[in-house]
Each structure stands twice: as structure tokens, then as C-alpha cells.
Protein backbone atom coordinates (compact mmCIF):
# COMPACT_ATOMS: atom_id res chain seq x y z
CA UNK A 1 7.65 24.69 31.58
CA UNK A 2 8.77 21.87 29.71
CA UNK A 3 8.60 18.33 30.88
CA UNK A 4 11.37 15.75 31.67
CA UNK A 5 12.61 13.34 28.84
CA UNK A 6 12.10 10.63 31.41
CA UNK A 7 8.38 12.16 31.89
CA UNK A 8 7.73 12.27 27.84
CA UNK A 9 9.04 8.51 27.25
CA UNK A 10 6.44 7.49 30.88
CA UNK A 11 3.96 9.65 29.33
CA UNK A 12 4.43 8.38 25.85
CA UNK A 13 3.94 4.54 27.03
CA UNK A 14 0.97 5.29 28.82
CA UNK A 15 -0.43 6.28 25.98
CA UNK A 16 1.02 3.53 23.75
CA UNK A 17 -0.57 1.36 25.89
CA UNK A 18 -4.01 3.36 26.59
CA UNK A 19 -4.63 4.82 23.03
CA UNK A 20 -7.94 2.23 21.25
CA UNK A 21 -6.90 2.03 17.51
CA UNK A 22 -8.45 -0.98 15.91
CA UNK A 23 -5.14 -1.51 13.34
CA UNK A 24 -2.80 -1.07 16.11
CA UNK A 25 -0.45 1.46 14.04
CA UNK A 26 -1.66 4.38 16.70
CA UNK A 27 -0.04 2.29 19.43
CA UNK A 28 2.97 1.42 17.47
CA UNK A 29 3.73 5.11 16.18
CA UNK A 30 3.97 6.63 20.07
CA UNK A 31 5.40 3.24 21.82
CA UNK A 32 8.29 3.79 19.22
CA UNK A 33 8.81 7.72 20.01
CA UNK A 34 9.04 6.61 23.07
CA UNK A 35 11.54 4.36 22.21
CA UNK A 36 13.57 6.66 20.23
CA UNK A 37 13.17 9.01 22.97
CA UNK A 38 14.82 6.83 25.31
CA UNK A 39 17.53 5.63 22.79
CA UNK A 40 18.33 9.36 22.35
CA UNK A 41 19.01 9.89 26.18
CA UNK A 42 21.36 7.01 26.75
CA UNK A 43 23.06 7.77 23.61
CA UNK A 44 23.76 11.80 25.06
CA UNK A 45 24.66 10.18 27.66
CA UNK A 46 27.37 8.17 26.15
CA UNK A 47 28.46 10.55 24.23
CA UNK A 48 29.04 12.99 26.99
CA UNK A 49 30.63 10.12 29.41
CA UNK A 50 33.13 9.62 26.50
CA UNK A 51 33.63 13.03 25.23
CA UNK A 52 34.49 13.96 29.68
CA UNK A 53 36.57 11.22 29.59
CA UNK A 54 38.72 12.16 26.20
CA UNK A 55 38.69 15.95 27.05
CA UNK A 56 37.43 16.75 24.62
CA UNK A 57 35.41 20.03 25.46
CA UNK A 58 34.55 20.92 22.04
CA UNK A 59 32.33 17.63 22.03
CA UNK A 60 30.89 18.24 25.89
CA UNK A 61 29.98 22.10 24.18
CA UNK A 62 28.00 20.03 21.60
CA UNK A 63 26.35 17.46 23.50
CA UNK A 64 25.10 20.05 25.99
CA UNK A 65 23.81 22.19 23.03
CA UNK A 66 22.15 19.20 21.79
CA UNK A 67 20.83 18.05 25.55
CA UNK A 68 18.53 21.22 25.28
CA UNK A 69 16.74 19.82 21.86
CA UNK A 70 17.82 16.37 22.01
CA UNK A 71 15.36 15.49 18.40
CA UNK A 72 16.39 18.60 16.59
CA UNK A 73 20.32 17.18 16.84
CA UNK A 74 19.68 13.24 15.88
CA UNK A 75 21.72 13.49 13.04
CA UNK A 76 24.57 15.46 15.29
CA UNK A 77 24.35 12.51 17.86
CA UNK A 78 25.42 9.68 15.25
CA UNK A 79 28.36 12.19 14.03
CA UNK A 80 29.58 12.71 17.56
CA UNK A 81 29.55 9.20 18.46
CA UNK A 82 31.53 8.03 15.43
CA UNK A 83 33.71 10.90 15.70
CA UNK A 84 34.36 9.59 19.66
CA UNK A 85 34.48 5.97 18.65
CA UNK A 86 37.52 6.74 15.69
CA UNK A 87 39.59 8.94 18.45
CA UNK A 88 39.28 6.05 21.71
CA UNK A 89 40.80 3.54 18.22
CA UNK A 90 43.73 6.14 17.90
């Protein structure tokens, strides 16, 4: 069963913060997945928000496609929110 994004990004701070590395870079390098993580989620989310809100299915297809694999679809993410961003300016 897979976890939770919101368990991953608790589970990846714990860690951060847990993990002894005498440079520090350990720590760094899984406080900042987590951090993408998180920045992934709210960015779905804003996607999807705006995408409901322009009805525009073809985009709420897409963002649930990419909700399943959300780090497989980064580069899809920054498309979509351009491409959502361009059509509220029109």
C-alpha cells in the first residue's frame, strides 16, 4: 500500500532532522525532498482549483493523471500552470 504524500513529506522531516551526517549534506538532501514534495502538492492543487474553475476538463484529466505519480509529471505541472495562468490573462 502506498503511503500518503502528507505521510512521505512527515516522514521525510523526521528523518531530515534525525539522520547524524557530520557535513550536514545527508540532512539537506531529504529536508529538501521533502520540500519539493510539499511544493508539488500545493502546486496540484492549484492547478486543479484553477483548471475546475476554467472548465477546463482536459486539464482536471491531467492533473488527476499526474496526482497518481505526482514526481514522474514535474515537468507536466510547470506546463499546466503556465498554460492556466495565459488562459485566466485572456
Amino acid at each position: 500500500m502506498k503511503s500518503s504524500t502528507e505521510t512521505l513529506i512527515a516522514a521525510l522531516r523526521v528523518l531530515a532532522n534525525d539522520i547524524q551526517s557530520q557535513d550536514g549534506v545527508a540532512n539537506a538532501a531529504v529536508s529538501e525532498a521533502a520540500d519539493r514534495l510539499e511544493e508539488l502538492k500545493l502546486n496540484l492543487v492549484t492547478i486543479g482549483e484553477l483548471a475546475i474553475a476554467n472548465w477546463d476538463y482536459d486539464t482536471v484529466e491531467k492533473v488527476d493523471n499526474i496526482v497518481k505519480d505526482p514526481m514522474r509529471y514535474k515537468d507536466m505541472l510547470d506546463v499546466l500552470l503556465e498554460r492556466i495562468t495565459i488562459k485566466l490573462k485572456n
